[in-house]
N, C-alpha and C. Protein backbone atom coordinates (compact mmCIF):
# COMPACT_ATOMS: atom_id res chain seq x y z
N UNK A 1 0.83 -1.19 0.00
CA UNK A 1 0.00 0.00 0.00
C UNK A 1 0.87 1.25 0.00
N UNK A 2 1.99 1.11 0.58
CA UNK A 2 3.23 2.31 0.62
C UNK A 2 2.97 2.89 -0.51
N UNK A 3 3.24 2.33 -1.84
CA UNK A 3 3.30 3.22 -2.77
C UNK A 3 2.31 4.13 -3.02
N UNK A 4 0.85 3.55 -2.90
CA UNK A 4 -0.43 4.18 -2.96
C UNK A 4 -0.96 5.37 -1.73
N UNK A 5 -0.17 5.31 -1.00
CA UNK A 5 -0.11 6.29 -0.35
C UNK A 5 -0.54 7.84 -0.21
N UNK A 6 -1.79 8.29 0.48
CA UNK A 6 -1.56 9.30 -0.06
C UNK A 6 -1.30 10.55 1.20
N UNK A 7 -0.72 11.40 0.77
CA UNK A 7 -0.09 12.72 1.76
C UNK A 7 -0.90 13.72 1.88
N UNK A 8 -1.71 14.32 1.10
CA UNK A 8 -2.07 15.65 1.23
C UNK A 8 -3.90 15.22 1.50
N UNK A 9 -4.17 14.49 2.37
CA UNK A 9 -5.53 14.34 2.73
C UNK A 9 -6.24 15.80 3.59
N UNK A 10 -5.26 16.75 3.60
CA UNK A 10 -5.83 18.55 3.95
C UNK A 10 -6.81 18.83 3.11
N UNK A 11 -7.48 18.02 1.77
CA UNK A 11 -8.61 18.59 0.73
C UNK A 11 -8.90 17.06 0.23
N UNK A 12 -10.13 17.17 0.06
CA UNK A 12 -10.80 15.82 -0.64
C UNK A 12 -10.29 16.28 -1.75
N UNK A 13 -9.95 17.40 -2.51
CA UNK A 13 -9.71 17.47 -4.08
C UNK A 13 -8.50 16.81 -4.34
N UNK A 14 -7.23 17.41 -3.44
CA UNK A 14 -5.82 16.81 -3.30
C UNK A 14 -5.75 15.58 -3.06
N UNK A 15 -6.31 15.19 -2.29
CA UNK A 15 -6.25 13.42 -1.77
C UNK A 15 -6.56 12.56 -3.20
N UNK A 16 -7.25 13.00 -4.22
CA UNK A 16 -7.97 12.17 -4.90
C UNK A 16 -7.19 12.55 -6.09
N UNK A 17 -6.56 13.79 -6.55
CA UNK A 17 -5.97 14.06 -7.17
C UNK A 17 -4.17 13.20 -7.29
N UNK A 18 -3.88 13.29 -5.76
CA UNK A 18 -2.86 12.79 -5.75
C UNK A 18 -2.52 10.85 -5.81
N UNK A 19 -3.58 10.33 -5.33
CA UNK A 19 -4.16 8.96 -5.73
C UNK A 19 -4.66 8.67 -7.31
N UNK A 20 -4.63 9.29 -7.79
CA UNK A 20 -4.97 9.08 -9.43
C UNK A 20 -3.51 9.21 -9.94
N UNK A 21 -2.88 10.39 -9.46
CA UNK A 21 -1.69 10.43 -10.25
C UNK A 21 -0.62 9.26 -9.73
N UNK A 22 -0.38 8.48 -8.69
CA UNK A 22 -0.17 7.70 -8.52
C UNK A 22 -0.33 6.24 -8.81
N UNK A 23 -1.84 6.30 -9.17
CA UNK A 23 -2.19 5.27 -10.09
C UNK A 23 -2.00 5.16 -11.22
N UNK A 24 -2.53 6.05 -11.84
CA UNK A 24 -2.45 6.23 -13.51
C UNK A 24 -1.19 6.77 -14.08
N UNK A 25 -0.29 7.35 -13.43
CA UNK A 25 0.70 8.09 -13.68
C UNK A 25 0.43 8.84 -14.79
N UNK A 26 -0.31 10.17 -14.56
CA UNK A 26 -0.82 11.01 -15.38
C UNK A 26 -1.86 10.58 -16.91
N UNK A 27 -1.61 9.73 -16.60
CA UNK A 27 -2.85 8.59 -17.46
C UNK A 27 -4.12 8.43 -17.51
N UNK A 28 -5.00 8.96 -17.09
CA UNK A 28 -6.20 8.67 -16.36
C UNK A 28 -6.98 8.54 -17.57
N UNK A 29 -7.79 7.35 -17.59
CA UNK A 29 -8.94 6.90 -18.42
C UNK A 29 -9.98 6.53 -17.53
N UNK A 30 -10.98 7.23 -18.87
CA UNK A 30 -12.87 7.16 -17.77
C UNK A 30 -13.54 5.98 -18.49
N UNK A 31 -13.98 5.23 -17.61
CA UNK A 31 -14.34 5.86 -16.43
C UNK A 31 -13.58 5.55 -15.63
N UNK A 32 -13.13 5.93 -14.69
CA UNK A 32 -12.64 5.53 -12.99
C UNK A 32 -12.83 4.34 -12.89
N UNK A 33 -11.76 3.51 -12.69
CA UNK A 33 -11.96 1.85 -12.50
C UNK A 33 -11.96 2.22 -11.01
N UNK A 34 -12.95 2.25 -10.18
CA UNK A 34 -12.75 2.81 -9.06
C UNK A 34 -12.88 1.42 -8.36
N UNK A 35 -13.46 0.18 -8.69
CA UNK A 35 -12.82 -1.18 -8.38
C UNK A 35 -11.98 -1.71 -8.20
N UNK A 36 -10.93 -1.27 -9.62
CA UNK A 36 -9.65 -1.39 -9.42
C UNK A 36 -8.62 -0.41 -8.28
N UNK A 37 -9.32 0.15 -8.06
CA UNK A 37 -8.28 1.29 -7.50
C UNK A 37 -8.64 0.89 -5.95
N UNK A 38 -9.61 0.20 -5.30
CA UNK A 38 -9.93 -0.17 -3.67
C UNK A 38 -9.02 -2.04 -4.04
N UNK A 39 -8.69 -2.23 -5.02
CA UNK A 39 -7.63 -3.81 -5.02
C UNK A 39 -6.44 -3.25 -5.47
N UNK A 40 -5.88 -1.88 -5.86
CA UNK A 40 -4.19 -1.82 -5.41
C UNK A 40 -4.15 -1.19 -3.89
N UNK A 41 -5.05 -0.77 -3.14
CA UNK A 41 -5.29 -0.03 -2.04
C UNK A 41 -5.75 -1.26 -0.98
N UNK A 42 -5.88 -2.28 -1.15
CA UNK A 42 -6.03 -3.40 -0.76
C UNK A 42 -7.05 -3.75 -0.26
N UNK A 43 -8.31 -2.75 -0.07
CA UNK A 43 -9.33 -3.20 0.11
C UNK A 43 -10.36 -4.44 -0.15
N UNK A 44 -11.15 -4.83 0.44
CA UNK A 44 -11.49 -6.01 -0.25
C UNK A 44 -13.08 -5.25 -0.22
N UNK A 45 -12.72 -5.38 -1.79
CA UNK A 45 -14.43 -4.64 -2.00
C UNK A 45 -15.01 -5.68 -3.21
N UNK A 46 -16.49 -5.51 -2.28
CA UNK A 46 -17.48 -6.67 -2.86
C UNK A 46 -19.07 -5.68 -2.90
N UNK A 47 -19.94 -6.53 -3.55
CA UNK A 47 -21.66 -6.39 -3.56
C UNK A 47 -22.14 -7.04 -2.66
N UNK A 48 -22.76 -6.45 -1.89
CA UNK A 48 -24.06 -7.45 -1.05
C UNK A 48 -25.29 -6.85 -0.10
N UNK A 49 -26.45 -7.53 -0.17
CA UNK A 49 -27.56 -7.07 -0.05
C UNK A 49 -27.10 -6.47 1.59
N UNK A 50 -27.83 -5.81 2.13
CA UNK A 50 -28.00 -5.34 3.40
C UNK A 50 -29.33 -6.14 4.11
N UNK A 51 -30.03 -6.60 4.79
CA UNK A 51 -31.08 -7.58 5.17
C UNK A 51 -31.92 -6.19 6.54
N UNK A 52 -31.01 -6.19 7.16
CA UNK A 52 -31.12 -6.03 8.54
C UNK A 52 -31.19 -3.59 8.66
N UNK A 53 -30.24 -3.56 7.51
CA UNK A 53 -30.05 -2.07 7.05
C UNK A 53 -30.71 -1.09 6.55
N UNK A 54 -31.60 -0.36 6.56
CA UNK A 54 -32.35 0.54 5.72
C UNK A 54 -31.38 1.56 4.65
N UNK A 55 -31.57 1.65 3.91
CA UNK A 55 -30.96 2.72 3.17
C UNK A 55 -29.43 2.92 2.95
N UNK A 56 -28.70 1.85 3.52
CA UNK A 56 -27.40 1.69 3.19
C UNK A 56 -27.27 1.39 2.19
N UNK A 57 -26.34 2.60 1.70
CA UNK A 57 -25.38 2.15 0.61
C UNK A 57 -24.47 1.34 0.54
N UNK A 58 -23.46 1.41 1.47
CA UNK A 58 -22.16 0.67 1.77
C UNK A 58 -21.79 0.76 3.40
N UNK A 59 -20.72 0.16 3.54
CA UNK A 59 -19.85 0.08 4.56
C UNK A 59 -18.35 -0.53 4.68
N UNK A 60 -17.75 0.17 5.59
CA UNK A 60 -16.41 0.04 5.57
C UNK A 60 -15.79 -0.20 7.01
N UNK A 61 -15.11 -1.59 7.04
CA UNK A 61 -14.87 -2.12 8.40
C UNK A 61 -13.37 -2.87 7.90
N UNK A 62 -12.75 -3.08 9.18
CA UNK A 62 -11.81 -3.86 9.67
C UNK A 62 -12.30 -4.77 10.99
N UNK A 63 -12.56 -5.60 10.42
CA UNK A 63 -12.95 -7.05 11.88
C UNK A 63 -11.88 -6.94 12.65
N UNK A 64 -10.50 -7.75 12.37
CA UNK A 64 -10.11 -8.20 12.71
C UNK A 64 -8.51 -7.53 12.70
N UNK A 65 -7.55 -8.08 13.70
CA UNK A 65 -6.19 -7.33 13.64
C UNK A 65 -5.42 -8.32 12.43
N UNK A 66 -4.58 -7.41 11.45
CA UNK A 66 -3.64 -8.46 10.83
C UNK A 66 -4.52 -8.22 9.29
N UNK A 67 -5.58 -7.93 9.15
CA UNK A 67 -6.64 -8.13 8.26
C UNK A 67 -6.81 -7.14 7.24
N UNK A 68 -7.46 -7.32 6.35
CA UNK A 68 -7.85 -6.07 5.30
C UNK A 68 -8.64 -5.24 5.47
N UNK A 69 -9.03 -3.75 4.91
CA UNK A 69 -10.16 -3.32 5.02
C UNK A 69 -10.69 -4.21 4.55
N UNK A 70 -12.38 -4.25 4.59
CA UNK A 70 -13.26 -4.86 3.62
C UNK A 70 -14.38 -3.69 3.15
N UNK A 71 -14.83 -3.63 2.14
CA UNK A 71 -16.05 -2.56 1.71
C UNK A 71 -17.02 -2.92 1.28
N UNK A 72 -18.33 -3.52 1.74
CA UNK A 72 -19.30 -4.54 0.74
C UNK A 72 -20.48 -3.02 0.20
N UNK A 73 -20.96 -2.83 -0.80
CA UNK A 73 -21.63 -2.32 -1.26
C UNK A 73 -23.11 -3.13 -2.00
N UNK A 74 -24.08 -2.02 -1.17
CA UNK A 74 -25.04 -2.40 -1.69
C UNK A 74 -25.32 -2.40 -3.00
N UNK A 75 -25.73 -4.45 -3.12
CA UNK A 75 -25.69 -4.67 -4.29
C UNK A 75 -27.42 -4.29 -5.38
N UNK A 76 -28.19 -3.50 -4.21
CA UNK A 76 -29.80 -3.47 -5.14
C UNK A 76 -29.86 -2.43 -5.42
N UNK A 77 -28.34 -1.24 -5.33
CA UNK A 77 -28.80 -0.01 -5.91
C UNK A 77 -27.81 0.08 -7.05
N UNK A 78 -28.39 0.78 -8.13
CA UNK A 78 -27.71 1.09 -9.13
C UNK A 78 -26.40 1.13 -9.60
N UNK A 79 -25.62 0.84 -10.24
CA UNK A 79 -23.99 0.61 -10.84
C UNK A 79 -23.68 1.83 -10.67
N UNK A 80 -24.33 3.17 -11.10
CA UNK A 80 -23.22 4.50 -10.52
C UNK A 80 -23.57 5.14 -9.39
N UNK A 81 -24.58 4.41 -8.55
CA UNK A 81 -24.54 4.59 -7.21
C UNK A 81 -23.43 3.92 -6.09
N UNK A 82 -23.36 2.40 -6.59
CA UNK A 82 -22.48 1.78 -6.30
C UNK A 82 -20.69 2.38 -6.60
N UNK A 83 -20.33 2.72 -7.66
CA UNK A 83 -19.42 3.57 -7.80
C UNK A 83 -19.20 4.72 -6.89
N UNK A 84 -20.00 5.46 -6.75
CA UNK A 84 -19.85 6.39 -6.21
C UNK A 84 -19.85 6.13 -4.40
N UNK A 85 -20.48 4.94 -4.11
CA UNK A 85 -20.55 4.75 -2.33
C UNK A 85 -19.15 4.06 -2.17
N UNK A 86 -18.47 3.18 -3.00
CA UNK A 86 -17.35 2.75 -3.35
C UNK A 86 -16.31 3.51 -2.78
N UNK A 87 -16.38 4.79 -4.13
CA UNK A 87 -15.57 5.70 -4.02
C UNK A 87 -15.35 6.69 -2.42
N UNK A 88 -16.75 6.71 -1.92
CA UNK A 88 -16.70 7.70 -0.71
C UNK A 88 -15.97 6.59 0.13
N UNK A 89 -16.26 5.25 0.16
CA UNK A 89 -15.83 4.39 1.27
C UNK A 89 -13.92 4.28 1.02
N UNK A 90 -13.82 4.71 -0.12
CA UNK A 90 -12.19 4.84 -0.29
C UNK A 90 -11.87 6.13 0.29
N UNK A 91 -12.37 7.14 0.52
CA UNK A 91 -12.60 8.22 0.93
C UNK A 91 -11.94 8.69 2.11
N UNK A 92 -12.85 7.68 3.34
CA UNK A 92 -12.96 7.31 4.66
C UNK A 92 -11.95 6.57 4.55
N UNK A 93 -11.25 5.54 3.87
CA UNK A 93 -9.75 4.56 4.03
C UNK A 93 -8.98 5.91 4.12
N UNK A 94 -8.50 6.55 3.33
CA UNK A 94 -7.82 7.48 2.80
C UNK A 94 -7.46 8.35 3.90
N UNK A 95 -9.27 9.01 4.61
CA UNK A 95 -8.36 10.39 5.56
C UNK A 95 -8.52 9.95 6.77
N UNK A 96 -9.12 8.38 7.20
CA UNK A 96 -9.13 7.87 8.22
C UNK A 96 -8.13 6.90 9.13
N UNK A 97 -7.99 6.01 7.70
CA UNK A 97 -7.29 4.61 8.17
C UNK A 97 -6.15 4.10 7.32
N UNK A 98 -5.68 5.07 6.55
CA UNK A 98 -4.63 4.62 5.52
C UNK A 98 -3.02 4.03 6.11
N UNK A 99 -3.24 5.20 7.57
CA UNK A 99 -1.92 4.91 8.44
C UNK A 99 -2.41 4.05 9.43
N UNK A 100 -3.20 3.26 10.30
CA UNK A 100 -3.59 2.43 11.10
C UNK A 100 -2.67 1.45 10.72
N UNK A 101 -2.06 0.78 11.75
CA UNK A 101 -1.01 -0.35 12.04
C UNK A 101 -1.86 -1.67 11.62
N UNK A 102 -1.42 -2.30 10.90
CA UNK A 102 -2.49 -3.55 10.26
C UNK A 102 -2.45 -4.49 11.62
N UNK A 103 -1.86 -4.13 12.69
CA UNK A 103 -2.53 -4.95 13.87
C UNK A 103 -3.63 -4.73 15.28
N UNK A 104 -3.88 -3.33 14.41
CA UNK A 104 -4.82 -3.08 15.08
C UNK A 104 -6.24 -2.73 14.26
N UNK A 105 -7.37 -3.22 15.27
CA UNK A 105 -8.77 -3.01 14.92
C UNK A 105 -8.70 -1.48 14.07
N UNK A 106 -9.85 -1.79 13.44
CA UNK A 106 -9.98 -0.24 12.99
C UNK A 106 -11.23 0.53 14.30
N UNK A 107 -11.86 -0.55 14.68
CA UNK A 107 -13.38 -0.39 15.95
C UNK A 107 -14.24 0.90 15.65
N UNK A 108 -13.88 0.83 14.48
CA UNK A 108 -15.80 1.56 13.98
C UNK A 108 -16.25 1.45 12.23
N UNK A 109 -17.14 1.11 12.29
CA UNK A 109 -17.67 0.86 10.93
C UNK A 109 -18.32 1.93 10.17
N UNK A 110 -18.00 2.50 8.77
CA UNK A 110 -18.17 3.30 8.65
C UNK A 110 -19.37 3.06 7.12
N UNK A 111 -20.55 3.93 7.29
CA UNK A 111 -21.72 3.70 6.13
C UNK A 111 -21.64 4.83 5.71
N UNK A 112 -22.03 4.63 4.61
CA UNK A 112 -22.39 5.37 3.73
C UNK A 112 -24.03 5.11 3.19
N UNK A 113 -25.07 6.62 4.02
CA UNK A 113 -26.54 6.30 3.61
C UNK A 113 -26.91 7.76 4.21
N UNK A 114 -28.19 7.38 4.13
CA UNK A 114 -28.67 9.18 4.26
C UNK A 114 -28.92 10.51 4.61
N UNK A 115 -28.09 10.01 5.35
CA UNK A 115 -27.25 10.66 6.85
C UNK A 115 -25.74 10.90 5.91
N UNK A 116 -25.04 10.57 5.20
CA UNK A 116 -24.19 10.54 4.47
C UNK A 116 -24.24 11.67 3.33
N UNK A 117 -25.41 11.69 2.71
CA UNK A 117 -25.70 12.27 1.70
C UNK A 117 -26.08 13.67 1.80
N UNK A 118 -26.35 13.57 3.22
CA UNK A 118 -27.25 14.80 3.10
C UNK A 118 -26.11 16.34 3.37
N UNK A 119 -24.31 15.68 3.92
CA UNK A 119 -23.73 16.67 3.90
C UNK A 119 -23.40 17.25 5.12
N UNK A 120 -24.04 16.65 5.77
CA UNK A 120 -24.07 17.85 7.46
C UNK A 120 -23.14 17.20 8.23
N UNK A 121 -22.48 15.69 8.27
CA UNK A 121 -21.10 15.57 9.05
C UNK A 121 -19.76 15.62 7.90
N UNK A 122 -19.00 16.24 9.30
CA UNK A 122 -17.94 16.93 8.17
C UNK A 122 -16.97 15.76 7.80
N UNK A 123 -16.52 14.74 8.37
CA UNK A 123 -16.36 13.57 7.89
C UNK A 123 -16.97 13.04 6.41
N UNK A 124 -18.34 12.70 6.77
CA UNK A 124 -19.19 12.48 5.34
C UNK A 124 -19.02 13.50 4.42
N UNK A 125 -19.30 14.29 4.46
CA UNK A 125 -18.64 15.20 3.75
C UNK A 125 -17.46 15.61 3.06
N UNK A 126 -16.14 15.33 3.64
CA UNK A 126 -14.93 15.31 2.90
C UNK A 126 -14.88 13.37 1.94
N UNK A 127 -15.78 12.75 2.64
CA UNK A 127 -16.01 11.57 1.75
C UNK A 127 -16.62 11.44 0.61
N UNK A 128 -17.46 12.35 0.84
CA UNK A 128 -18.29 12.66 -0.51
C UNK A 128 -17.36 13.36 -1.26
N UNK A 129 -16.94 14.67 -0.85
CA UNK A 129 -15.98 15.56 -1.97
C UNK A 129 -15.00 14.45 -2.59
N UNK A 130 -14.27 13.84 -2.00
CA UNK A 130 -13.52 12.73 -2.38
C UNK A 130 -13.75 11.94 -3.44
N UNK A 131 -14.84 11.17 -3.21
CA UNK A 131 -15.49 10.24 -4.04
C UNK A 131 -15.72 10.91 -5.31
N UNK A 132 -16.32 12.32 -5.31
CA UNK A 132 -16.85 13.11 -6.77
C UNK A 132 -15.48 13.36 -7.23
N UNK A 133 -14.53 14.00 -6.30
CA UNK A 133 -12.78 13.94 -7.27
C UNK A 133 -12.17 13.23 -7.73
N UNK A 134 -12.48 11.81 -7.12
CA UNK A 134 -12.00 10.63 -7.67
C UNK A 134 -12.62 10.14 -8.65
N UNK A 135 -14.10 10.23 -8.88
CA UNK A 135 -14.96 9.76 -9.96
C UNK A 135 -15.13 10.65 -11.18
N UNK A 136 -14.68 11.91 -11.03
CA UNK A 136 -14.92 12.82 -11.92
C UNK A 136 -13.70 14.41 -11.52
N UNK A 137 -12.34 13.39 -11.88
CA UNK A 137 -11.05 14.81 -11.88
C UNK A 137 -11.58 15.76 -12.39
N UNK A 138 -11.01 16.95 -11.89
CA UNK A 138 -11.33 18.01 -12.03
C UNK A 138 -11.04 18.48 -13.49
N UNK A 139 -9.43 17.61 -14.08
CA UNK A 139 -8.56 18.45 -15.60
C UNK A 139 -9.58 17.81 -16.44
N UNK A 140 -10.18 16.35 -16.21
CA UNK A 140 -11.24 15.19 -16.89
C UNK A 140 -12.73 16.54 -17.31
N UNK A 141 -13.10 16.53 -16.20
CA UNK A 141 -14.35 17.63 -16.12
C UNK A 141 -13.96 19.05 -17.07
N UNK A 142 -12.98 19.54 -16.87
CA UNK A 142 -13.03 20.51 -17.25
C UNK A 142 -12.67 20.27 -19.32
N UNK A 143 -11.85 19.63 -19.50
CA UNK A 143 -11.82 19.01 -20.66
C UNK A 143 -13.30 18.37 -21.27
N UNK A 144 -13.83 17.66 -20.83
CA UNK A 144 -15.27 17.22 -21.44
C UNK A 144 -16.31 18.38 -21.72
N UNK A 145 -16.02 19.33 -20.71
CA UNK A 145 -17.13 20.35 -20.26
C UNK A 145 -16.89 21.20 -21.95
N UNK A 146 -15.65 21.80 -21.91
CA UNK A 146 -14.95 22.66 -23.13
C UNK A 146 -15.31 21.82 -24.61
N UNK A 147 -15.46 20.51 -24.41
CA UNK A 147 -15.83 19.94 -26.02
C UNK A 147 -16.99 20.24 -25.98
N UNK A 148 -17.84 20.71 -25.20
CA UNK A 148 -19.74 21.10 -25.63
C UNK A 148 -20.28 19.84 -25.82
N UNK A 149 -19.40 18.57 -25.19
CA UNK A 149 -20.39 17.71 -25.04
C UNK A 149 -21.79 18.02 -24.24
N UNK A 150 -22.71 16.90 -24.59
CA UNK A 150 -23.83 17.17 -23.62
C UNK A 150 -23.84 16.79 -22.47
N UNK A 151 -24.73 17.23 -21.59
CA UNK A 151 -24.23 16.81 -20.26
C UNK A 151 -24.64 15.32 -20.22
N UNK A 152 -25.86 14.60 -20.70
CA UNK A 152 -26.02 13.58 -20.49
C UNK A 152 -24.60 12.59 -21.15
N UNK A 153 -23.94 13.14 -22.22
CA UNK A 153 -22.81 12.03 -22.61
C UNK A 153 -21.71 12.10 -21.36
N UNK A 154 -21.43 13.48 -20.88
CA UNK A 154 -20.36 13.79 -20.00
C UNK A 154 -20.60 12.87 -18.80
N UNK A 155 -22.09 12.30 -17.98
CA UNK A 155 -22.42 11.77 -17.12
C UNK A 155 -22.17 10.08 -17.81
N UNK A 156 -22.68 9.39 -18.76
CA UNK A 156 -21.97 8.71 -19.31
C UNK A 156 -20.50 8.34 -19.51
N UNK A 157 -19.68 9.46 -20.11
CA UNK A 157 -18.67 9.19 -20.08
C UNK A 157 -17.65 8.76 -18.68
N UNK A 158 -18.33 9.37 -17.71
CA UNK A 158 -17.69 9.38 -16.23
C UNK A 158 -18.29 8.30 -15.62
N UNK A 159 -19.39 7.78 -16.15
CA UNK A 159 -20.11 6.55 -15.64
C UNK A 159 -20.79 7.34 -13.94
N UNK A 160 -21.29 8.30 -14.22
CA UNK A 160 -21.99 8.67 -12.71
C UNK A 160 -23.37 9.08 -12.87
N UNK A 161 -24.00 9.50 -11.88
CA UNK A 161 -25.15 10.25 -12.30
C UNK A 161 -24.88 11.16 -12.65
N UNK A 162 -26.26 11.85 -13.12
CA UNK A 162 -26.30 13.28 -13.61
C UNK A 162 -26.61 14.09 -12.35
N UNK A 163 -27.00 13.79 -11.28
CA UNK A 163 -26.95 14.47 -10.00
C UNK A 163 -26.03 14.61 -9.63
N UNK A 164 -24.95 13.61 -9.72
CA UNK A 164 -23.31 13.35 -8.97
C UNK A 164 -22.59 14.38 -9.91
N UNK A 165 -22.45 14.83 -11.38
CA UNK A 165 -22.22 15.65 -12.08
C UNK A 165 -22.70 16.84 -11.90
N UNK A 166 -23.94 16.75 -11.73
CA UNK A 166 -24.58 18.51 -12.01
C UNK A 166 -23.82 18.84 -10.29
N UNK A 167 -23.87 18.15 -9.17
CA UNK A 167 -23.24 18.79 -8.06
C UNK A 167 -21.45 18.80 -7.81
N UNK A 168 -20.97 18.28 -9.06
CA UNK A 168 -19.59 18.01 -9.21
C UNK A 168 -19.46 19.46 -10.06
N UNK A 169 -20.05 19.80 -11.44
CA UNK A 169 -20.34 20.84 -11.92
C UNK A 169 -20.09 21.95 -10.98
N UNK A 170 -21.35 21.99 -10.15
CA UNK A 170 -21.67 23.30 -9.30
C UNK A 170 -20.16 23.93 -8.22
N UNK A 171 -19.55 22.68 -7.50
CA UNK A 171 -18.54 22.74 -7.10
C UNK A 171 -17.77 23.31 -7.99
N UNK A 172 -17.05 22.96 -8.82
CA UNK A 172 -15.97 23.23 -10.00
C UNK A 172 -16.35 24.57 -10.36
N UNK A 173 -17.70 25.13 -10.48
CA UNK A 173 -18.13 26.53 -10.70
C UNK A 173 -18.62 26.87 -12.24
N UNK A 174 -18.56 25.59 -13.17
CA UNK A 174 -19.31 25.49 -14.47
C UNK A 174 -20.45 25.04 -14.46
């Protein structure tokens, strides 16, 4: 994970910025294999129903000492919802647990649901900014935006919603 490392977790923009360029080495192709990017980060991210959960999207735990993160995402909501709860749950690895000693518990589990979304903890919140920088770079956005694509191809092309865009948009200030 050393290499993947990231330093400047002071901005969800930087954190996500600097994790792409590390990955891709200035390379970046959309959409965001943002799958791939929680298996060089070593996460063990999977789909699965929630039974017992209302409105969870995801979650992000460490059981056990010695162990991996794990991230299971709810598997009955949509593919760029799933992306995107993914992405916030890499989020929370990133400005939470990236330095935690792999022999110790992480002892709190972290969701992503509507309480999440809505913005008002500042935690959730730099998870969310995260997730939209990681799913939709800023040089990516601003390049698509300048070809006069439409917005529905631009949301396509990034594989997100058009909500996750139009508020990725609004941020960026286009």
């Amino acid at each position: 994970m050393a290499e993947y490392k990231v330093d400047r977790v002071d901005s969800p923009e930087a954190a996500a910025r600097e994790l792409l360029q590390k990955i891709y080495k200035g390379r970046v192709q959309l959409p965001i294999d943002v799958w791939g990017i929680a298996k060089k980060l070593k996460i063990k991210a999977f789909r699965g129903k929630f039974k017992d959960e209302e409105n969870v999207s995801g979650v992000l735990y460490k059981k056990e000492k010695d162990s991996s993160f794990t991230a299971v995402i709810n598997s009955e909501e949509i593919e760029v919802r799933q992306r995107f709860t993914l992405a916030h749950e890499i989020g929370h690895y990133i400005h939470k647990y990236q330095d935690l000693p792999s022999e110790q518990e992480a002892g709190k589990v972290e969701y992503c649901n509507e309480l999440s979304s809505r913005g008002i903890d500042s935690e959730e919140n730099w998870a969310n900014r995260f997730a939209a920088a990681l799913l939709m770079p800023m040089d990516e956005i601003n390049k698509e935006w300048a070809s006069g694509k439409l917005y529905e191809e631009i949301a396509q092309d990034f594989n997100v919603s058009r909500a996750a865009l139009g508020n990725r948009l609004d941020e960026l200030g286009l």
